[in-house]
N, C-alpha and C. Protein backbone atom coordinates (compact mmCIF):
# COMPACT_ATOMS: atom_id res chain seq x y z
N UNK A 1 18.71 2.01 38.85
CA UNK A 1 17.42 2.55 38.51
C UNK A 1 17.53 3.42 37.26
N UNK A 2 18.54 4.32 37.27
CA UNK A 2 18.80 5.40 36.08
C UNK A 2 19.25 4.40 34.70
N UNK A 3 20.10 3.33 34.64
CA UNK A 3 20.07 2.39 33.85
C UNK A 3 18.77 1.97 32.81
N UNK A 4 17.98 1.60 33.85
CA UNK A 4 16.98 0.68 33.36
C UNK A 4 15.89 1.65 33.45
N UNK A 5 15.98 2.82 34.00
CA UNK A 5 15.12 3.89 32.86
C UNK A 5 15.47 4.19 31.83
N UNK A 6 16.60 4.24 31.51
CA UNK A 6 17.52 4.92 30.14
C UNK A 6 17.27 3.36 29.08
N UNK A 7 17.42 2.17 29.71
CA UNK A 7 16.56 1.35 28.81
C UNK A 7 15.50 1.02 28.42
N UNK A 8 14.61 1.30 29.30
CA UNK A 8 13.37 1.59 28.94
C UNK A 8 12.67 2.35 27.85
N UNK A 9 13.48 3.79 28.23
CA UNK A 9 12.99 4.57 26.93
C UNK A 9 13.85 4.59 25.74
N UNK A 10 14.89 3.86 25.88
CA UNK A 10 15.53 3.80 24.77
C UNK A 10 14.50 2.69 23.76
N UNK A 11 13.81 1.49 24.20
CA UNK A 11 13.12 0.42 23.91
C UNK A 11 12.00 1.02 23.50
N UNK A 12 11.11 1.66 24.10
CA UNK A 12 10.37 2.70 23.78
C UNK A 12 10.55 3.35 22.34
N UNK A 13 11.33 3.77 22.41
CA UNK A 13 11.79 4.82 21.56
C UNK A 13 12.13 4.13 19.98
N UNK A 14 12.55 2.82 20.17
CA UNK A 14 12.86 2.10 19.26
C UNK A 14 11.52 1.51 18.55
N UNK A 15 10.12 1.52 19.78
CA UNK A 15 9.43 0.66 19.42
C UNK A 15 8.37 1.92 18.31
N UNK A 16 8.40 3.15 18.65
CA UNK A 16 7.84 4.19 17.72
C UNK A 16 8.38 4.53 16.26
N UNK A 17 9.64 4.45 16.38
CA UNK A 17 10.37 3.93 15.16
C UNK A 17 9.57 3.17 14.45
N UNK A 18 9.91 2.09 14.98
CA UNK A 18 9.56 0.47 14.16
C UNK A 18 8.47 0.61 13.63
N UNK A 19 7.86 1.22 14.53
CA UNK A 19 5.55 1.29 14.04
C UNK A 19 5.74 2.81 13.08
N UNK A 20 6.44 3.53 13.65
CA UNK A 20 6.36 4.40 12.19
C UNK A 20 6.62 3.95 10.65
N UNK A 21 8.08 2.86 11.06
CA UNK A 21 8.63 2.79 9.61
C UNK A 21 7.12 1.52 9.20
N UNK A 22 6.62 0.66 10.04
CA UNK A 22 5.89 0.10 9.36
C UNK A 22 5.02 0.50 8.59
N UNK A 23 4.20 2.03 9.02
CA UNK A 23 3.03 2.29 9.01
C UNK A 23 3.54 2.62 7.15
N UNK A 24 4.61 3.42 7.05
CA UNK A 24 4.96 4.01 6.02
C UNK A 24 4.92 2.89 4.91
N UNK A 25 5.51 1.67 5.19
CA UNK A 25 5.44 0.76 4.25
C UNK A 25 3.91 0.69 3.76
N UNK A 26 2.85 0.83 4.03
CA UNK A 26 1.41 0.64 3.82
C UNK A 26 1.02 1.89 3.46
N UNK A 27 1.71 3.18 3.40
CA UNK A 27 1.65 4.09 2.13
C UNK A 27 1.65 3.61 1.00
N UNK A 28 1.12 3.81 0.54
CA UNK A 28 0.76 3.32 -0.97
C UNK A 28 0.48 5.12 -2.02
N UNK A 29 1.00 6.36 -1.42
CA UNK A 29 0.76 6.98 -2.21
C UNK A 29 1.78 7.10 -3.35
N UNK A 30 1.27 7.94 -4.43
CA UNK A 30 2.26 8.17 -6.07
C UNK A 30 1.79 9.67 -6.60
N UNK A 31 2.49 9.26 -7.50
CA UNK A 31 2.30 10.84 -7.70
C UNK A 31 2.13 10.03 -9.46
N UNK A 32 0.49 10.70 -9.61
CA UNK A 32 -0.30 10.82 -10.23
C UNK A 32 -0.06 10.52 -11.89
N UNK A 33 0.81 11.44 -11.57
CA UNK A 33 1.01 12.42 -13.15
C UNK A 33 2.27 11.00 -13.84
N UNK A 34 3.10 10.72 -13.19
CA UNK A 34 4.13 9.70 -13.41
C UNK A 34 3.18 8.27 -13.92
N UNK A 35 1.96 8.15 -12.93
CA UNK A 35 1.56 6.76 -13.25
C UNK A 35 0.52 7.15 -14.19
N UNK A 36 0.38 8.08 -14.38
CA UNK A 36 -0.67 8.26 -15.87
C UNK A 36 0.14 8.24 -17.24
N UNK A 37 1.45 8.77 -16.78
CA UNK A 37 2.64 8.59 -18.31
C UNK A 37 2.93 7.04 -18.26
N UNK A 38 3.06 6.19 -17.31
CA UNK A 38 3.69 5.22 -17.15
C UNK A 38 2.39 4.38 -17.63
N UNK A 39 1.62 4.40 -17.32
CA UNK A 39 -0.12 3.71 -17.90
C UNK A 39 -0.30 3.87 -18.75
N UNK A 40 0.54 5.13 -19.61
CA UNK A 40 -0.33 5.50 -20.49
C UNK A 40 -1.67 5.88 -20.90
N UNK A 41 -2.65 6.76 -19.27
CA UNK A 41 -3.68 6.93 -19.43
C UNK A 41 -3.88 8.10 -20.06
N UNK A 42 -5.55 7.70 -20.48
CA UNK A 42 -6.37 9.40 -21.03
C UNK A 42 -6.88 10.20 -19.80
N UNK A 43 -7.15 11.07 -20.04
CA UNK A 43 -7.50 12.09 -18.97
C UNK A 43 -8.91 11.39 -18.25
N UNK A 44 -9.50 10.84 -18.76
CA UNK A 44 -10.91 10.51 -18.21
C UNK A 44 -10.56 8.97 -17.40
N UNK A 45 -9.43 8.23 -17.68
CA UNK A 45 -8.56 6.71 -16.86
C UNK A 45 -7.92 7.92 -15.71
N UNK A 46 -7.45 8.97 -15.99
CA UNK A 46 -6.54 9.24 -14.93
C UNK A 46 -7.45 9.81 -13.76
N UNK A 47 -8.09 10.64 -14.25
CA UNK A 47 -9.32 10.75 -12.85
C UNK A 47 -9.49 9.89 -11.95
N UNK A 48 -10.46 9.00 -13.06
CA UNK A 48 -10.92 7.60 -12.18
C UNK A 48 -9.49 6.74 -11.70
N UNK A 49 -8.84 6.42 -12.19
CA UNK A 49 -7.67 6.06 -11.64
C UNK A 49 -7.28 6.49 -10.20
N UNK A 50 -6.91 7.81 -10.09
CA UNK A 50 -6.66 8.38 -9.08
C UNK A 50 -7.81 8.48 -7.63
N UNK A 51 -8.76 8.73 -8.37
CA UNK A 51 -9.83 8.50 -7.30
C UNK A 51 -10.14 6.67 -6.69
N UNK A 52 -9.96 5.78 -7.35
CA UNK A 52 -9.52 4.70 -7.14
C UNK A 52 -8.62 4.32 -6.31
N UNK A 53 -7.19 4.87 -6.44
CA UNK A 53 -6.50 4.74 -6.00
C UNK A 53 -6.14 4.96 -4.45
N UNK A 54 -6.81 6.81 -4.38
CA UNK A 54 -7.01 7.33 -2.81
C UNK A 54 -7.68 6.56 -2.01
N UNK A 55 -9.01 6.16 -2.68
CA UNK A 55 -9.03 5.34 -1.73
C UNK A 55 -8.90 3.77 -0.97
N UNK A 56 -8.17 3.36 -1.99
CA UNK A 56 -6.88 2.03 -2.01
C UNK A 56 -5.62 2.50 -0.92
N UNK A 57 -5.45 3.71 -1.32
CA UNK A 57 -4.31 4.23 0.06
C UNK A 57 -5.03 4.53 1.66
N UNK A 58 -6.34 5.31 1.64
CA UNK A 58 -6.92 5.69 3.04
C UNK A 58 -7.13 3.88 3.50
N UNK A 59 -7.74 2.96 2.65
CA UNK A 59 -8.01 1.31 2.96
C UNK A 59 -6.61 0.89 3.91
N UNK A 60 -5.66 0.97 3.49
CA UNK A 60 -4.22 0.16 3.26
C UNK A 60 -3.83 0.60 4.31
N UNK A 61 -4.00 2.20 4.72
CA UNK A 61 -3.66 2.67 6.17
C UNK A 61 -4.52 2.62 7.17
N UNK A 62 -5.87 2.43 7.09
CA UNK A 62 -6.34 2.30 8.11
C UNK A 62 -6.43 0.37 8.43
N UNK A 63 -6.18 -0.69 7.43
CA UNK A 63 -6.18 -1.47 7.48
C UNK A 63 -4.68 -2.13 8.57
N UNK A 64 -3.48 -1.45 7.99
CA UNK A 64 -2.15 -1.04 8.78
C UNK A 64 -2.43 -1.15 10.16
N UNK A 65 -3.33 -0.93 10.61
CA UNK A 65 -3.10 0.42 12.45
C UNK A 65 -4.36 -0.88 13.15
N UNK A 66 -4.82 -1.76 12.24
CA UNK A 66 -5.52 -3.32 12.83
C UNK A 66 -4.82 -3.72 13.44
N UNK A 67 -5.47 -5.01 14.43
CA UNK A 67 -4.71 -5.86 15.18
C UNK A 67 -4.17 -6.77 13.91
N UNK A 68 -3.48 -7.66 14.09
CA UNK A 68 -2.93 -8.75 13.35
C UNK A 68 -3.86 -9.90 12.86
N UNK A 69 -4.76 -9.79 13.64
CA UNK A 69 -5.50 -10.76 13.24
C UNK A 69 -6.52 -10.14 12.03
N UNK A 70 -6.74 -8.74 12.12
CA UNK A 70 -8.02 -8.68 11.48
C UNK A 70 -7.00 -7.93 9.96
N UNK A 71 -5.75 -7.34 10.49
CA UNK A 71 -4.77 -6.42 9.19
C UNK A 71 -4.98 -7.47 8.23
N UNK A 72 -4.11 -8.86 8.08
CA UNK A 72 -3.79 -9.23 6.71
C UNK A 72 -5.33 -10.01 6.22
N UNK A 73 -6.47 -10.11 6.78
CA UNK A 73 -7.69 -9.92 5.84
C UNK A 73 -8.25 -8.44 5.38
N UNK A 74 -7.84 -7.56 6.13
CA UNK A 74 -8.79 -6.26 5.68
C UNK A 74 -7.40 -5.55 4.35
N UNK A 75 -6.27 -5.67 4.66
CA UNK A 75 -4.95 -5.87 3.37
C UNK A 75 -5.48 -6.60 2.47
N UNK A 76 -5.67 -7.75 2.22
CA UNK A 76 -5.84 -8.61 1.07
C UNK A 76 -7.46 -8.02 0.74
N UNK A 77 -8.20 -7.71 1.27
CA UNK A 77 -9.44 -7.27 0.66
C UNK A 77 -9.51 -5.80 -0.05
N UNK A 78 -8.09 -4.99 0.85
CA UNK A 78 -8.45 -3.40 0.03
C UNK A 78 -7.49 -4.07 -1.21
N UNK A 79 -6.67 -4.82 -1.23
CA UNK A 79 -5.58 -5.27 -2.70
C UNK A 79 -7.06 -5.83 -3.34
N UNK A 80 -7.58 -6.84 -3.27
CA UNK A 80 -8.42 -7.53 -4.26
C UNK A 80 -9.75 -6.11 -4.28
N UNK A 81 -9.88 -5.39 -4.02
CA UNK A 81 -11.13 -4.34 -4.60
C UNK A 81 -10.10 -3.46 -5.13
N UNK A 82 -8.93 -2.75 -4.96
CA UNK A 82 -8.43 -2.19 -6.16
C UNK A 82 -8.53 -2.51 -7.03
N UNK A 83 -7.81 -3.85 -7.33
CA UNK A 83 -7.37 -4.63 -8.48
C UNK A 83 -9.32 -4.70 -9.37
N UNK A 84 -10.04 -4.87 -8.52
CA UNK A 84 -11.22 -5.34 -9.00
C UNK A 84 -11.53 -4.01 -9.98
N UNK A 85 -11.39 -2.91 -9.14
CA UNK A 85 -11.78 -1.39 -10.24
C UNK A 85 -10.83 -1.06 -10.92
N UNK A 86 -9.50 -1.31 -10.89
CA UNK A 86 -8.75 -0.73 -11.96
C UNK A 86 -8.59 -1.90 -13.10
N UNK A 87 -9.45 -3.27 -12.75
CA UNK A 87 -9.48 -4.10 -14.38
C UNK A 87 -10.48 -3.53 -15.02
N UNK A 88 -11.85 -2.84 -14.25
CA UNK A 88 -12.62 -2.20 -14.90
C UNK A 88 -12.36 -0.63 -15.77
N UNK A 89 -11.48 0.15 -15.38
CA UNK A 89 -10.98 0.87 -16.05
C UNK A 89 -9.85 0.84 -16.95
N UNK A 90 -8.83 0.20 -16.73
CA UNK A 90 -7.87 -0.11 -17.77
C UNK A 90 -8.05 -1.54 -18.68
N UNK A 91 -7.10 -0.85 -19.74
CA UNK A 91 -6.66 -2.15 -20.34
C UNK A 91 -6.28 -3.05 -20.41
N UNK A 92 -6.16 -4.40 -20.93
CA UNK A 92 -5.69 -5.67 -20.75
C UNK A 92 -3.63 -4.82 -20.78
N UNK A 93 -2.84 -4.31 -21.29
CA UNK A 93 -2.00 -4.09 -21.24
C UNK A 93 -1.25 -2.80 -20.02
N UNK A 94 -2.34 -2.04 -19.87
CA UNK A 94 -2.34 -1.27 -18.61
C UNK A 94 -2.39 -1.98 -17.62
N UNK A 95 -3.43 -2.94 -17.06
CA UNK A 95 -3.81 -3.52 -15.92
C UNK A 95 -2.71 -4.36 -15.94
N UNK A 96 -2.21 -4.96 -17.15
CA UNK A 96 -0.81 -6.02 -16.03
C UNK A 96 0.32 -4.93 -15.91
N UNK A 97 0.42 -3.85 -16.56
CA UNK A 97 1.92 -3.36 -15.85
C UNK A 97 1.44 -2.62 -14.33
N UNK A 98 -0.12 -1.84 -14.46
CA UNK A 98 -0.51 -2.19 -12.96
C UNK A 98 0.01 -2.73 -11.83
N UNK A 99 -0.66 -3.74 -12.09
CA UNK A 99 -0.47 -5.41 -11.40
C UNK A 99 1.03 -5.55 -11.01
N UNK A 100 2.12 -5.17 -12.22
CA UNK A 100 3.43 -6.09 -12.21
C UNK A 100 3.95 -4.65 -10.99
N UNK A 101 3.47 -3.13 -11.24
CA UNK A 101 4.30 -1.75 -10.34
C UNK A 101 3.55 -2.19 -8.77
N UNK A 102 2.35 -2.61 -8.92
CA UNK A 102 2.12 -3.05 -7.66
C UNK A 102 2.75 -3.85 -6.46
N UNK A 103 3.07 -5.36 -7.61
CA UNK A 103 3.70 -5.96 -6.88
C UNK A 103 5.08 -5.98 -6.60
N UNK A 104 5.53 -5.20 -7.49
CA UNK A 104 7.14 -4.51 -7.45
C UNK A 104 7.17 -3.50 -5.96
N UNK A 105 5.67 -2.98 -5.73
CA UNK A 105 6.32 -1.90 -4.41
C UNK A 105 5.82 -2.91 -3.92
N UNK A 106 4.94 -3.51 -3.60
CA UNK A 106 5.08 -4.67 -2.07
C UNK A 106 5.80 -5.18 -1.58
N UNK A 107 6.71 -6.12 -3.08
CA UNK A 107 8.28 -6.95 -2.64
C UNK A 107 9.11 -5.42 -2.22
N UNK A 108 8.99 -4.43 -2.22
CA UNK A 108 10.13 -3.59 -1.76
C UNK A 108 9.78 -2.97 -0.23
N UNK A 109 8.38 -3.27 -0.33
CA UNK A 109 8.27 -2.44 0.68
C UNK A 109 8.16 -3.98 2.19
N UNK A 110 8.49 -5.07 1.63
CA UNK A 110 8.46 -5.93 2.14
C UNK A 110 7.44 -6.85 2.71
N UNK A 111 6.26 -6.41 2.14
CA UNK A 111 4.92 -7.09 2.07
C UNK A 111 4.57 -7.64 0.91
N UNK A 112 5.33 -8.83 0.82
CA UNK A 112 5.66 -10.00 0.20
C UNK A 112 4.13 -10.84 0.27
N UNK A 113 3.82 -10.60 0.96
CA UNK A 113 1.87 -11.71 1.18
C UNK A 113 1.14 -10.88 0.09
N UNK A 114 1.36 -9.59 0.31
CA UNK A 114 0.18 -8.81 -0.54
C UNK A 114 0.61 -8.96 -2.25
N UNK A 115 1.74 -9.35 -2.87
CA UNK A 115 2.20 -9.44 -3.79
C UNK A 115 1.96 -10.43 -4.33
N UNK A 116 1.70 -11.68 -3.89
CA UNK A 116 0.63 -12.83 -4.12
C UNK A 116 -0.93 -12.51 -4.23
N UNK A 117 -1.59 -11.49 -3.72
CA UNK A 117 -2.18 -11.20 -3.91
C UNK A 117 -2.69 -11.65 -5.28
N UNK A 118 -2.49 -10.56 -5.87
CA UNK A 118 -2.40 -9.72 -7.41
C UNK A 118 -2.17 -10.92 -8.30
N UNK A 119 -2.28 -11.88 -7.84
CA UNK A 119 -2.23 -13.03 -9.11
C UNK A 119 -3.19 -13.90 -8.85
């Protein structure tokens, strides 16, 4: 009995892990100031940028914490309405290195579907 409680919550225990480290992968936050040097934005792109962005990250996590069936449509829809406002604010040369840091954290963060996205 003491066994197969001690496996239990060990399984348990593993399974809060797992859903934590997932949840984290669908962080999508940055720090600001880096992707405005790296964009090369003006102060009036980095605003809107950022405000764009937050809420591309609150989307991505509450999209995360879905069942499976409904996550990788409500994922591919907060990716395609980012992408949709930040072609409206940046440049043809901003928006693809965008595009290319985007899909660079997906393949890392191992959401490899959403990185197809973006093309």
């Amino acid at each position: 009995m003491v066994a197969m409680l001690s496996m239990s919550m060990a399984y348990a225990e593993t399974e809060n892990v797992n859903s934590e480290n997932n949840m984290k992968a669908y962080d999508m936050s940055v720090n600001y100031t880096k992707l405005a040097i790296c964009l090369g934005l003006d102060l009036d792109q980095m605003e809107v940028v950022e405000n764009i962005h937050e809420t591309f990250c609150e989307e991505m996590l509450n999209a995360a914490s879905d069942t499976k069936d409904d996550k990788n449509e409500r994922l591919s829809s907060a990716v395609k309405r980012d992408l949709q406002y930040m072609r409206y604010v940046l440049d043809d040369k901003q928006y693809n290195k965008y595009q290319t840091l985007l899909s660079i954290t997906f393949n890392n963060r191992g959401l490899k579907d959403l990185a197809t996205v973006n093309k």
